[in-house]
Every structure is written in structure tokens, then in C-alpha cells.
C-alpha atoms as a PDB file:
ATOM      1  CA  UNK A   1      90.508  23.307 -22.899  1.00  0.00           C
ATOM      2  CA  UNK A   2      89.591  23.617 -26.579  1.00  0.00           C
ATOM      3  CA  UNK A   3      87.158  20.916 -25.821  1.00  0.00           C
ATOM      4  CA  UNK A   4      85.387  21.966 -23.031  1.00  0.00           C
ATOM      5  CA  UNK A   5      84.838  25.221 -24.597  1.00  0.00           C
ATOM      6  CA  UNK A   6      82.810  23.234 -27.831  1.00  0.00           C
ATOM      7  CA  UNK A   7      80.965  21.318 -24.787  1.00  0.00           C
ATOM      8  CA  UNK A   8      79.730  24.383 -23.292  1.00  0.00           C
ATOM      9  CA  UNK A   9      78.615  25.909 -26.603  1.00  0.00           C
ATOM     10  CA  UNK A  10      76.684  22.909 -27.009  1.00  0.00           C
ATOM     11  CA  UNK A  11      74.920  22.868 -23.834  1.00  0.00           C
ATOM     12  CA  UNK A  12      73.546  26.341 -23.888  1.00  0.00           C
ATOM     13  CA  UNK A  13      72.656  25.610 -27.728  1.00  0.00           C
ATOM     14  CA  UNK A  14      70.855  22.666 -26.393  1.00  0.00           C
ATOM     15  CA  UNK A  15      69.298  24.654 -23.626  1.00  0.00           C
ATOM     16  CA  UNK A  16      68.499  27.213 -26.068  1.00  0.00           C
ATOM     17  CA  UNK A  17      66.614  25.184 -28.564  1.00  0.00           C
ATOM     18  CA  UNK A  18      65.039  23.244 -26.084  1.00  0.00           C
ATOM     19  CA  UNK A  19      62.892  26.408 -24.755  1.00  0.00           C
ATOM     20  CA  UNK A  20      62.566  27.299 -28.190  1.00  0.00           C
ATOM     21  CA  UNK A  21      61.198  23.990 -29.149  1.00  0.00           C
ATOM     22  CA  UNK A  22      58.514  24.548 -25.629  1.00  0.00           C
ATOM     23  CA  UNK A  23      57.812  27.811 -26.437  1.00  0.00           C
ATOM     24  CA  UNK A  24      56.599  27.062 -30.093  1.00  0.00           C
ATOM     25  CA  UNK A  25      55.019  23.787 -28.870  1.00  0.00           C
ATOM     26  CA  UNK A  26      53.032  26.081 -26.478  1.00  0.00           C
ATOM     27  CA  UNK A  27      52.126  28.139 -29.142  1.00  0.00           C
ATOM     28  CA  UNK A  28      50.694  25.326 -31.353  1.00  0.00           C
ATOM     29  CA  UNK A  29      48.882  24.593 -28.773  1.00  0.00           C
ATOM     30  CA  UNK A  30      47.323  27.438 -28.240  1.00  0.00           C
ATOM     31  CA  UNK A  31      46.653  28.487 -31.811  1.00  0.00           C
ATOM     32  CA  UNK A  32      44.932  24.994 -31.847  1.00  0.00           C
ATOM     33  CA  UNK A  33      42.853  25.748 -29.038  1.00  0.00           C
ATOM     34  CA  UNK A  34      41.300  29.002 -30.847  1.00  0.00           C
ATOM     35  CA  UNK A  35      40.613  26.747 -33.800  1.00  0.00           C
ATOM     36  CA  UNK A  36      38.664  24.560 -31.373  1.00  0.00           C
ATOM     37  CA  UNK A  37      37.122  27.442 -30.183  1.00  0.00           C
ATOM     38  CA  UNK A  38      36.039  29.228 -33.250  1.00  0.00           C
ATOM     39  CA  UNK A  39      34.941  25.995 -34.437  1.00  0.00           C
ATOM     40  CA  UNK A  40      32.492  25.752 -31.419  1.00  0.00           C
ATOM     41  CA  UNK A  41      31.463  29.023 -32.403  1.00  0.00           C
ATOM     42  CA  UNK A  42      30.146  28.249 -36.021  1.00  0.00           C
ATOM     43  CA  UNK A  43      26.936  26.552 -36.629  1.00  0.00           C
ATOM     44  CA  UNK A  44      26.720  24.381 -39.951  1.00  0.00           C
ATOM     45  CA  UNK A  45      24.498  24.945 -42.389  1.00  0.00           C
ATOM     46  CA  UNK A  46      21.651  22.517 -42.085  1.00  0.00           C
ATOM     47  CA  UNK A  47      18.696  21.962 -44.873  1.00  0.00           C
ATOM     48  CA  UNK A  48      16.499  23.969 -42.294  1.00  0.00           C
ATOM     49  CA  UNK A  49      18.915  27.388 -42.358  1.00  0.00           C
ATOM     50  CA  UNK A  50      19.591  26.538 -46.007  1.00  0.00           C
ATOM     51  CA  UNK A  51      15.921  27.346 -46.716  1.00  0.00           C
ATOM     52  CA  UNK A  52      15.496  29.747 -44.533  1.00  0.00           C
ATOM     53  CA  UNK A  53      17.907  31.690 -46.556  1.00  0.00           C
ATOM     54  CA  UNK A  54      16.944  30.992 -49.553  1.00  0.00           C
ATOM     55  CA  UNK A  55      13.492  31.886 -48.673  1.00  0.00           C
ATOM     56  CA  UNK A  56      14.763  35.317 -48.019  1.00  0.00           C
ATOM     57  CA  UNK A  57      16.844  35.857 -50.936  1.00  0.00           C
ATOM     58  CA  UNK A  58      13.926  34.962 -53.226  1.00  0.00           C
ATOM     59  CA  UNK A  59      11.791  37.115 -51.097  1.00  0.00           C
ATOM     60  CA  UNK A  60      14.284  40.141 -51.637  1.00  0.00           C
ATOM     61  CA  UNK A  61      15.387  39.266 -55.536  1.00  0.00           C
ATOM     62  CA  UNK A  62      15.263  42.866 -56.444  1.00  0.00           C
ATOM     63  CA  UNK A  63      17.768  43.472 -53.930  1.00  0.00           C
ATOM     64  CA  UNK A  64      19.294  40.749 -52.337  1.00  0.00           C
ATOM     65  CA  UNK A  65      21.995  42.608 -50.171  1.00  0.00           C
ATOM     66  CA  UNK A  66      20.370  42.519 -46.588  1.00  0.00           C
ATOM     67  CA  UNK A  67      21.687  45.506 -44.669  1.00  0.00           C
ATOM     68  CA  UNK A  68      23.816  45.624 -41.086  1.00  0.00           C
ATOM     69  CA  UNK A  69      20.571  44.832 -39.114  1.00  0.00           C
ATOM     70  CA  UNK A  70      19.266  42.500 -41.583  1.00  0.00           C
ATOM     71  CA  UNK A  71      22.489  40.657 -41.141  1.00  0.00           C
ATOM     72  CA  UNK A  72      22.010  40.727 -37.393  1.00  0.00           C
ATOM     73  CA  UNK A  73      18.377  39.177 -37.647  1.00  0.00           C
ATOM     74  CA  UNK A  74      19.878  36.468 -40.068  1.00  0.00           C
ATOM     75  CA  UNK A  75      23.006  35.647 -37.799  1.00  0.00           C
ATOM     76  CA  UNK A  76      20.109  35.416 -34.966  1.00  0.00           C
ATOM     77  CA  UNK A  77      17.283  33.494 -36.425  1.00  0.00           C
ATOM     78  CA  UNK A  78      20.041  30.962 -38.066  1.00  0.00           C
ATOM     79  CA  UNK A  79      23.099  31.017 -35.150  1.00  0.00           C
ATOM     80  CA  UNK A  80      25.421  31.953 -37.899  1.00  0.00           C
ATOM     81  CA  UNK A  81      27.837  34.140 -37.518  1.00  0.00           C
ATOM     82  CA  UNK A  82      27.495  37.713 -39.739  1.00  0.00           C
ATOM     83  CA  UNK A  83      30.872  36.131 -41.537  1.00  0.00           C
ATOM     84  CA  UNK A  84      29.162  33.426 -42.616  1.00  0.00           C
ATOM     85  CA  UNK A  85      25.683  35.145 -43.672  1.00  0.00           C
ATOM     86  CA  UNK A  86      28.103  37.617 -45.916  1.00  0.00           C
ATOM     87  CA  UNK A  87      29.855  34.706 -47.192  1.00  0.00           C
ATOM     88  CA  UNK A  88      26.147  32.525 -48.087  1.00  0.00           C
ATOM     89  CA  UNK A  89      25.001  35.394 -50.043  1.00  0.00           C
ATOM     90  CA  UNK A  90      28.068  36.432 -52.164  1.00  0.00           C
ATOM     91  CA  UNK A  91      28.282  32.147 -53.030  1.00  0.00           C
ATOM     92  CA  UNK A  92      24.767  32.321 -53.799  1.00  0.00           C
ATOM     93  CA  UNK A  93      24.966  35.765 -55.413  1.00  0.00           C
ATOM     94  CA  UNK A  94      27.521  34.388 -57.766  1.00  0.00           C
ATOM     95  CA  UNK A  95      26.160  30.888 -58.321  1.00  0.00           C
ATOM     96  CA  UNK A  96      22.630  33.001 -59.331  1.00  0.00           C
ATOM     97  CA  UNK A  97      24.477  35.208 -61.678  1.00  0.00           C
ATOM     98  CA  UNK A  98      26.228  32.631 -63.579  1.00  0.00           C
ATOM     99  CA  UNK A  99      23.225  31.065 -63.938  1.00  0.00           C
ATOM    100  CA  UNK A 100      21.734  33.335 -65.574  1.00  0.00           C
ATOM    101  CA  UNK A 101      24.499  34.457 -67.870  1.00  0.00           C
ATOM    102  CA  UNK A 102      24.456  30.253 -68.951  1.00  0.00           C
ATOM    103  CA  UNK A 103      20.496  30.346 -69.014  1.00  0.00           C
ATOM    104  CA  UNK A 104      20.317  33.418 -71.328  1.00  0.00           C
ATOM    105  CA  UNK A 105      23.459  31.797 -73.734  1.00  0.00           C
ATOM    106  CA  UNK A 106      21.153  28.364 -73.965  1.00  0.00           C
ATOM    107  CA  UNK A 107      17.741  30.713 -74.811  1.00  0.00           C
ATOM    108  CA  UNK A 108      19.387  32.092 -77.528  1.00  0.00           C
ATOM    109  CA  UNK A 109      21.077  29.209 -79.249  1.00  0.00           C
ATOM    110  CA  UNK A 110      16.722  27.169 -79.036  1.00  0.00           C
END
């Protein structure tokens, strides 16, 4: 009887981790599907947007925070997402201020 009892248990463990095992499978799945999909969604950043950009960001040096709607336009003109635009201009915000911080340090030790 002892023995049945431990076969049982087993079976409804195995039962039990089975759907488990289904369940998270499904899951995987499904979180790998939105990948796909947000994937689709993003548009590379090809020499053409590059410049673009950059074009705009020298045009606006004084300021070079577009606003909301600027953002919009970009996203628009480039098929970026706004995520993306944000995330160009911070990189190249950054990239422009440690340049200058190394340009001035070179100009001083000439």
C-alpha cells in the first residue's frame, strides 16, 4: 500500500510539472513573439537618418533638446520610434560634450 501511495504522488507531480513545463513554454513563446514584434517595429539607423539628424542637431546647437512635437516630426520624417530619437540625442549629447571637455584639455596643453 505504502507503494502505491509514492506512485500516486509521483503521477500528479509528474502531471503537475508537466503543465508547468507547457505553461512556461507558452510563455516563452509568447514573450518571443513581442520581441519579434517590437523588432518589426524599429527602423535601423541608416547613413541617410544618421544625417538627417545630425543635420538637425547642428542646426539647433544652441539648444539641441527638440521638444514633444519636434520629437514627433523626427520619429515621422525618420520611422523611428520617439524612444529611439530620445535615445540618438542623449548618445550624441554625451559623445559632443566629452568632446569638448577632451578638445579644450588638448588647447591648453599646445
Amino acid at each position: 500500500m505504502h507503494f502505491n501511495m509514492k506512485k500516486a504522488k509521483f503521477r500528479r507531480m509528474s502531471i503537475i510539472s508537466n503543465s508547468f513545463d507547457v505553461r512556461t513554454s507558452q510563455r516563452v513563446k509568447n514573450k518571443n513573439h513581442l520581441d519579434e514584434d517590437r523588432k518589426k517595429d524599429k527602423q535601423l539607423l541608416t547613413p541617410n537618418i544618421k544625417r538627417f539628424l545630425k543635420t538637425w542637431l547642428l542646426d539647433h546647437k544652441d539648444y539641441p533638446y527638440p521638444d514633444h512635437y519636434e520629437k514627433i516630426m523626427l520619429a515621422q520624417e525618420t520611422g523611428l520610434t520617439i524612444m529611439q530619437i530620445c535615445n540618438w540625442f542623449a548618445n550624441w549629447r554625451r559623445k559632443l560634450k566629452l568632446y569638448s571637455k577632451d578638445f579644450k584639455r588638448r588647447s591648453y596643453k599646445g
